[in-house]
N, C-alpha and C. Protein backbone atom coordinates (compact mmCIF):
# COMPACT_ATOMS: atom_id res chain seq x y z
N UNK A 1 59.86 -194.78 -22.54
CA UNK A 1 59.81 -194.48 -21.13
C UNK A 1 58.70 -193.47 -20.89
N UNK A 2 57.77 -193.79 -20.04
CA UNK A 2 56.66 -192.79 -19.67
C UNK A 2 57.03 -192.03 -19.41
N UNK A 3 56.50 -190.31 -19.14
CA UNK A 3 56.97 -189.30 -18.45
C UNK A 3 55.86 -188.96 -17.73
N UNK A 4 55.88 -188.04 -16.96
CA UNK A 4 54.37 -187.44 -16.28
C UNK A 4 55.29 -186.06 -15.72
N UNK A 5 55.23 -184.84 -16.89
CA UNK A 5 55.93 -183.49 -16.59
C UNK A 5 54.76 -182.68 -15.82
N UNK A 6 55.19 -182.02 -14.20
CA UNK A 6 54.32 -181.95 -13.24
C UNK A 6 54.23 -180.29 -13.80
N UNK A 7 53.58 -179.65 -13.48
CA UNK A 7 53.10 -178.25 -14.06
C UNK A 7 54.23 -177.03 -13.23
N UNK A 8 54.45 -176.03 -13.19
CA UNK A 8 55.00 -175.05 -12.70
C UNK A 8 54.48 -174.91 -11.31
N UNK A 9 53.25 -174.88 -11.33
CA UNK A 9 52.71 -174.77 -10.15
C UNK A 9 51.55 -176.15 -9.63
N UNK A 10 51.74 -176.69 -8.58
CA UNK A 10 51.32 -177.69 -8.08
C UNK A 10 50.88 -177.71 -6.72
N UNK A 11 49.56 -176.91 -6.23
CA UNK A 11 48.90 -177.19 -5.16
C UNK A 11 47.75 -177.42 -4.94
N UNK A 12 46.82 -177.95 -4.22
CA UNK A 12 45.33 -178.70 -3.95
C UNK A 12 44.67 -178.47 -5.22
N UNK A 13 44.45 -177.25 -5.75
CA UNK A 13 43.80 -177.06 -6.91
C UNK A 13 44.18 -177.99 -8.06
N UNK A 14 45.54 -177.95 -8.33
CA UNK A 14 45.74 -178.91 -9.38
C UNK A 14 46.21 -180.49 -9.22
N UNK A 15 45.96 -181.07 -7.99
CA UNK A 15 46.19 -182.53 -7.98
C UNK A 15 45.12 -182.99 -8.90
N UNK A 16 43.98 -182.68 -9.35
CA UNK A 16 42.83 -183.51 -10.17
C UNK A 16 43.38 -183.57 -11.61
N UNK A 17 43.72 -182.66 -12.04
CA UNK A 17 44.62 -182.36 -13.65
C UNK A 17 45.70 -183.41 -13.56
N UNK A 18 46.74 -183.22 -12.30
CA UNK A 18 47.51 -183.96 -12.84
C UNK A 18 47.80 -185.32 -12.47
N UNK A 19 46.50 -185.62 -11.62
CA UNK A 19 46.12 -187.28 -11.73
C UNK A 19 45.52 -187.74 -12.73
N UNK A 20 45.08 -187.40 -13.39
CA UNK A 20 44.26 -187.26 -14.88
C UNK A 20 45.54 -187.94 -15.89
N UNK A 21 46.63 -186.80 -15.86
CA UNK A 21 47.76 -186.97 -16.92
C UNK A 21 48.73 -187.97 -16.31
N UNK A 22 48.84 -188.38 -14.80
CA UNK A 22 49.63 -189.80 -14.38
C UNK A 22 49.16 -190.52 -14.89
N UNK A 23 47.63 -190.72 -15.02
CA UNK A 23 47.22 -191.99 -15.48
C UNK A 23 47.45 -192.32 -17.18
N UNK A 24 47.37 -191.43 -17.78
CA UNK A 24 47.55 -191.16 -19.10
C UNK A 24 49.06 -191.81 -19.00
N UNK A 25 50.02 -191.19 -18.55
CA UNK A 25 50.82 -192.01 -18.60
C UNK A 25 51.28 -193.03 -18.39
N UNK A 26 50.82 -193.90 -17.50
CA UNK A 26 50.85 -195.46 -16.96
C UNK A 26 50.40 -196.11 -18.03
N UNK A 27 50.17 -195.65 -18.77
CA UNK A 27 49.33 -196.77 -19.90
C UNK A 27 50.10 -197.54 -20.29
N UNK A 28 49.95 -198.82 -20.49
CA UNK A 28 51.05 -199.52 -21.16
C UNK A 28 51.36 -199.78 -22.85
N UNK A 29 52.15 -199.49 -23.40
CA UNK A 29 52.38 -199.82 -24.43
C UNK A 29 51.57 -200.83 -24.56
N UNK A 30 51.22 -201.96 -24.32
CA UNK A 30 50.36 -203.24 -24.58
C UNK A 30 50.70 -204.04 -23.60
N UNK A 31 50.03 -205.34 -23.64
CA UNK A 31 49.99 -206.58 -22.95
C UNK A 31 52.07 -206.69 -22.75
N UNK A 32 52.15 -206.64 -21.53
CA UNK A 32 53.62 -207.42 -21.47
C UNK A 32 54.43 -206.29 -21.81
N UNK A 33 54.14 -204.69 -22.76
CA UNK A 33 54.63 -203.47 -23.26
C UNK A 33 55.59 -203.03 -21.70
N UNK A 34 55.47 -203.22 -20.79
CA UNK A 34 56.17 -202.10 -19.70
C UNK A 34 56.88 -202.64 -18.93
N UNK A 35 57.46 -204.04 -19.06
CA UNK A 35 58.27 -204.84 -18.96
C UNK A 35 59.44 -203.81 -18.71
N UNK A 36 60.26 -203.53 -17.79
CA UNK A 36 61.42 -202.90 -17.77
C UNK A 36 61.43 -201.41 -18.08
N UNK A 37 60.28 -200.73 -17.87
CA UNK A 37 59.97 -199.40 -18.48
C UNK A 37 60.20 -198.75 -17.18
N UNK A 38 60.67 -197.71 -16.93
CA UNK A 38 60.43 -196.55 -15.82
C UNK A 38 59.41 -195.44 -15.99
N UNK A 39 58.51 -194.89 -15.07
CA UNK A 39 57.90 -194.23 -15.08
C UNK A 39 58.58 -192.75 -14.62
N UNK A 40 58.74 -191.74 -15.01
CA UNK A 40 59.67 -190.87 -15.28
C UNK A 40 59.16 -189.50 -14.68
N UNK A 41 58.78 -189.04 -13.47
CA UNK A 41 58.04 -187.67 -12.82
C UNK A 41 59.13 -186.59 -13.21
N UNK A 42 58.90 -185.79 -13.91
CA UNK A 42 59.83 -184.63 -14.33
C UNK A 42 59.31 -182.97 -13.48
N UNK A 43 59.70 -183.35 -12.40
CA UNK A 43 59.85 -182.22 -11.44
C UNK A 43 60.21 -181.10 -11.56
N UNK A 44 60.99 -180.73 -12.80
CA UNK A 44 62.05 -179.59 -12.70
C UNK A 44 61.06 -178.57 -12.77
N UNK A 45 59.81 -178.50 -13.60
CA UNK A 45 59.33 -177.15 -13.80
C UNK A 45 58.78 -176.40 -11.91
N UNK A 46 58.82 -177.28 -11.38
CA UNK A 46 57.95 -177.07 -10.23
C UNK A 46 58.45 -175.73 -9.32
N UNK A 47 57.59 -174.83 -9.31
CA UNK A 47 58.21 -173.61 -8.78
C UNK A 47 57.40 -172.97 -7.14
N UNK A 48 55.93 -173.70 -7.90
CA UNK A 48 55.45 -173.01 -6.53
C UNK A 48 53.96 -174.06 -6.43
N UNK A 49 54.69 -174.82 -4.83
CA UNK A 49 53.73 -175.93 -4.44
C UNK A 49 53.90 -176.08 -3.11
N UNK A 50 52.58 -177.02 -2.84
CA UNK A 50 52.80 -177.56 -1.66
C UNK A 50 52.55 -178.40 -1.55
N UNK A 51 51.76 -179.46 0.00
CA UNK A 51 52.72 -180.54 0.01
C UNK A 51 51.92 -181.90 -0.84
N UNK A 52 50.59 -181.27 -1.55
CA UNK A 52 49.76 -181.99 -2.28
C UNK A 52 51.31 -182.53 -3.90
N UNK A 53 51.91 -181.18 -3.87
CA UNK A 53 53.17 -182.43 -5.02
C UNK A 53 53.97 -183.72 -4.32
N UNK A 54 54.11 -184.07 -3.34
CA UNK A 54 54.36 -185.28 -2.89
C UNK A 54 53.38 -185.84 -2.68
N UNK A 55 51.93 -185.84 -2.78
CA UNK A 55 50.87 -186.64 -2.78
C UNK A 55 50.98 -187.17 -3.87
N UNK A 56 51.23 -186.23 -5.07
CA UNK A 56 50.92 -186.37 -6.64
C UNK A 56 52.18 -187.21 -6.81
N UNK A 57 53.35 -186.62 -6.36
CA UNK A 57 54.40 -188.14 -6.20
C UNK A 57 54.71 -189.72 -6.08
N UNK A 58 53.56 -189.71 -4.53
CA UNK A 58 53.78 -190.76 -4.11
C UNK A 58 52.45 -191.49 -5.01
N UNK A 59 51.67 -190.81 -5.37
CA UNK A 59 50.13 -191.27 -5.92
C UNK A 59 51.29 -192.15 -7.61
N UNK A 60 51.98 -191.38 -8.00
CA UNK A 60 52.76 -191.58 -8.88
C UNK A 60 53.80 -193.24 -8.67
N UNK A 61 54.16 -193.36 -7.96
CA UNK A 61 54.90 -194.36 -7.60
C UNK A 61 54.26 -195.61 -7.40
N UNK A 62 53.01 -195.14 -6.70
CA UNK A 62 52.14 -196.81 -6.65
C UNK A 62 51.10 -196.94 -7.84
N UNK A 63 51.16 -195.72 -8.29
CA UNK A 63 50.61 -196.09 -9.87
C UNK A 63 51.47 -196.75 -10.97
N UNK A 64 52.81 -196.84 -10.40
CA UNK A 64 53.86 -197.05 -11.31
C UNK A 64 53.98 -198.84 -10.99
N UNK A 65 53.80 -199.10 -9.79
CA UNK A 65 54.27 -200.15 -9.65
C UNK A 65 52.92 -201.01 -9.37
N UNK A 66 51.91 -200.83 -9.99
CA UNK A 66 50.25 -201.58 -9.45
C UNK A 66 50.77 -201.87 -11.01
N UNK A 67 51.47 -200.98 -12.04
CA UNK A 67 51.38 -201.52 -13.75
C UNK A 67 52.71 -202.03 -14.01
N UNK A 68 53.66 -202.23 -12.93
CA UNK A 68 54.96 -203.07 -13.39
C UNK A 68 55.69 -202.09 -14.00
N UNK A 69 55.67 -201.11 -13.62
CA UNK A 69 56.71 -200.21 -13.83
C UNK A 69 57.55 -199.40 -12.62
N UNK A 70 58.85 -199.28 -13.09
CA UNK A 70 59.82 -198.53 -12.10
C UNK A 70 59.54 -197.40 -12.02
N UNK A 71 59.94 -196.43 -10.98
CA UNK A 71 59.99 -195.21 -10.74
C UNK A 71 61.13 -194.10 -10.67
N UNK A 72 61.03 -193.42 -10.79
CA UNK A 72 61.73 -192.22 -10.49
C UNK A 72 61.34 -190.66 -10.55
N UNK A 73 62.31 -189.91 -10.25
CA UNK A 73 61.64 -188.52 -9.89
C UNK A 73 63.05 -187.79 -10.47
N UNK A 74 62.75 -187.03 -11.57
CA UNK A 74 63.93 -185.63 -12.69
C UNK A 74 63.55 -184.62 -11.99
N UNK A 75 64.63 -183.85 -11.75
CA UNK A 75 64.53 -182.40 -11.19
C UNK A 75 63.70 -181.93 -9.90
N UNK A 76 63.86 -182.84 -9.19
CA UNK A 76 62.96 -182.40 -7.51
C UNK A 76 63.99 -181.38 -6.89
N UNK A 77 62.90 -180.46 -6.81
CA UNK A 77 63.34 -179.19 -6.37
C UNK A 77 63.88 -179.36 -4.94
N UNK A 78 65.09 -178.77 -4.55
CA UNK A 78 65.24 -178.63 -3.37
C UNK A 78 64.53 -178.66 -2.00
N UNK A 79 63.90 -177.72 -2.26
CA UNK A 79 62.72 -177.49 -1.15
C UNK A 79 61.60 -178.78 -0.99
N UNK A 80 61.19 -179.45 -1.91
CA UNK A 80 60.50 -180.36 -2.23
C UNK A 80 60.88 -181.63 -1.51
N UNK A 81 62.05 -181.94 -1.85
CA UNK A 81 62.94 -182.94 -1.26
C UNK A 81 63.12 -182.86 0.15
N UNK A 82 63.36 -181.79 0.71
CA UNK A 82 63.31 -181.31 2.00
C UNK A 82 62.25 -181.65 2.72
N UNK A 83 61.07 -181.35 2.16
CA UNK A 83 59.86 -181.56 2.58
C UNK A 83 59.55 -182.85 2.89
N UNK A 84 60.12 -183.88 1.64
CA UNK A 84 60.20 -185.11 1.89
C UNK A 84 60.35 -185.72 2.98
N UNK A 85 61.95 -185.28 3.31
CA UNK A 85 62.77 -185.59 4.13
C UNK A 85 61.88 -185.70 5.37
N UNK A 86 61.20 -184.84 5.44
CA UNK A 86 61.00 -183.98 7.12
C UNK A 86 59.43 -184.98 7.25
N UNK A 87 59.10 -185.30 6.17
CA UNK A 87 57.74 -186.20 6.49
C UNK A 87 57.97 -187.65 6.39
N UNK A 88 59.02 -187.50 5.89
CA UNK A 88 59.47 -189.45 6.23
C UNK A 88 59.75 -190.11 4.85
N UNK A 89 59.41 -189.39 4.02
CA UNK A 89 59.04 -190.11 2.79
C UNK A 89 60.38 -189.97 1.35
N UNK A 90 61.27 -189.37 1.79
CA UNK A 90 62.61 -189.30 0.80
C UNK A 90 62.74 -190.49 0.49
N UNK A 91 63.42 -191.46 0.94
CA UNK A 91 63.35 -192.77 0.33
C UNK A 91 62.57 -193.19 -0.80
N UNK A 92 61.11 -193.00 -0.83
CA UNK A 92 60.01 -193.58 -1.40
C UNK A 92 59.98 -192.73 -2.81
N UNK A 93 61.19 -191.37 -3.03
CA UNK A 93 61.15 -191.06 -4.40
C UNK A 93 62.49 -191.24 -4.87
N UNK A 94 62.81 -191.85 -5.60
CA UNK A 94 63.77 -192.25 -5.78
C UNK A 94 64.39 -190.80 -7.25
N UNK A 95 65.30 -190.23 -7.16
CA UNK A 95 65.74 -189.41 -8.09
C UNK A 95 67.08 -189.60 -9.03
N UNK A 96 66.14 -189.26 -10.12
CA UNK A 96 67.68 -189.17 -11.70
C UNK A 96 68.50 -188.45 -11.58
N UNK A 97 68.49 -188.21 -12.76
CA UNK A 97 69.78 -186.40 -12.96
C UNK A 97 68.67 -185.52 -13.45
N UNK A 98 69.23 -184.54 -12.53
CA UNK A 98 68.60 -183.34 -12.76
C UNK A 98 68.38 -182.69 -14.31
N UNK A 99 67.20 -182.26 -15.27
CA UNK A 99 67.62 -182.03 -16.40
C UNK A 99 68.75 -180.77 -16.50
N UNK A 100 69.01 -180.71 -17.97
CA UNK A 100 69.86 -179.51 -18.07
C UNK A 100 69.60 -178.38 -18.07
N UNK A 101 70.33 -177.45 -17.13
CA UNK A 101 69.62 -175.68 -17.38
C UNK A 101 69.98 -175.16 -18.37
């Protein structure tokens, strides 16, 4: 299962880094490799961002599914989700279980 673990801190400055490391992760195991694979955004570290981490999100999701892979979103911070909410776009991240503290 791919992961793409988003940094502690995530605003304008660092969307280029961590479009860099989404793509790194989309890679497919091989020809036909990602067949049933989820692409895995691990949110939890995220402490201090704005609203460029739901860019890096959603940039995440149609990168996931242009390579035949599912999506999801580990540990979206409260506030984050909120943010979602309020711009329309909650739906479009779909979330796991939170990791463990």
């Amino acid at each position: 299962m791919p992961t793409l673990a988003l940094p502690s801190k995530l605003t304008h400055a660092e969307v280029p880094t961590c479009l860099q490391a989404l793509a790194a992760a989309c890679v497919p195991a091989g020809v036909g490799g990602s067949a049933g694979q989820t692409l895995v955004a691990d949110a939890s570290a995220l402490a201090h961002f704005d609203s460029s981490a739901l860019a890096v999100l959603l940039e995440a999701r149609r990168l996931a599914a242009a390579r035949g892979l599912a999506f999801s979103v580990q540990g979206l911070p409260a506030r984050l989700a909120g943010l979602a909410a309020l711009y329309g776009v909650g739906d479009l991240l779909p979330t796991g279980s939170s990791p463990a503290a």
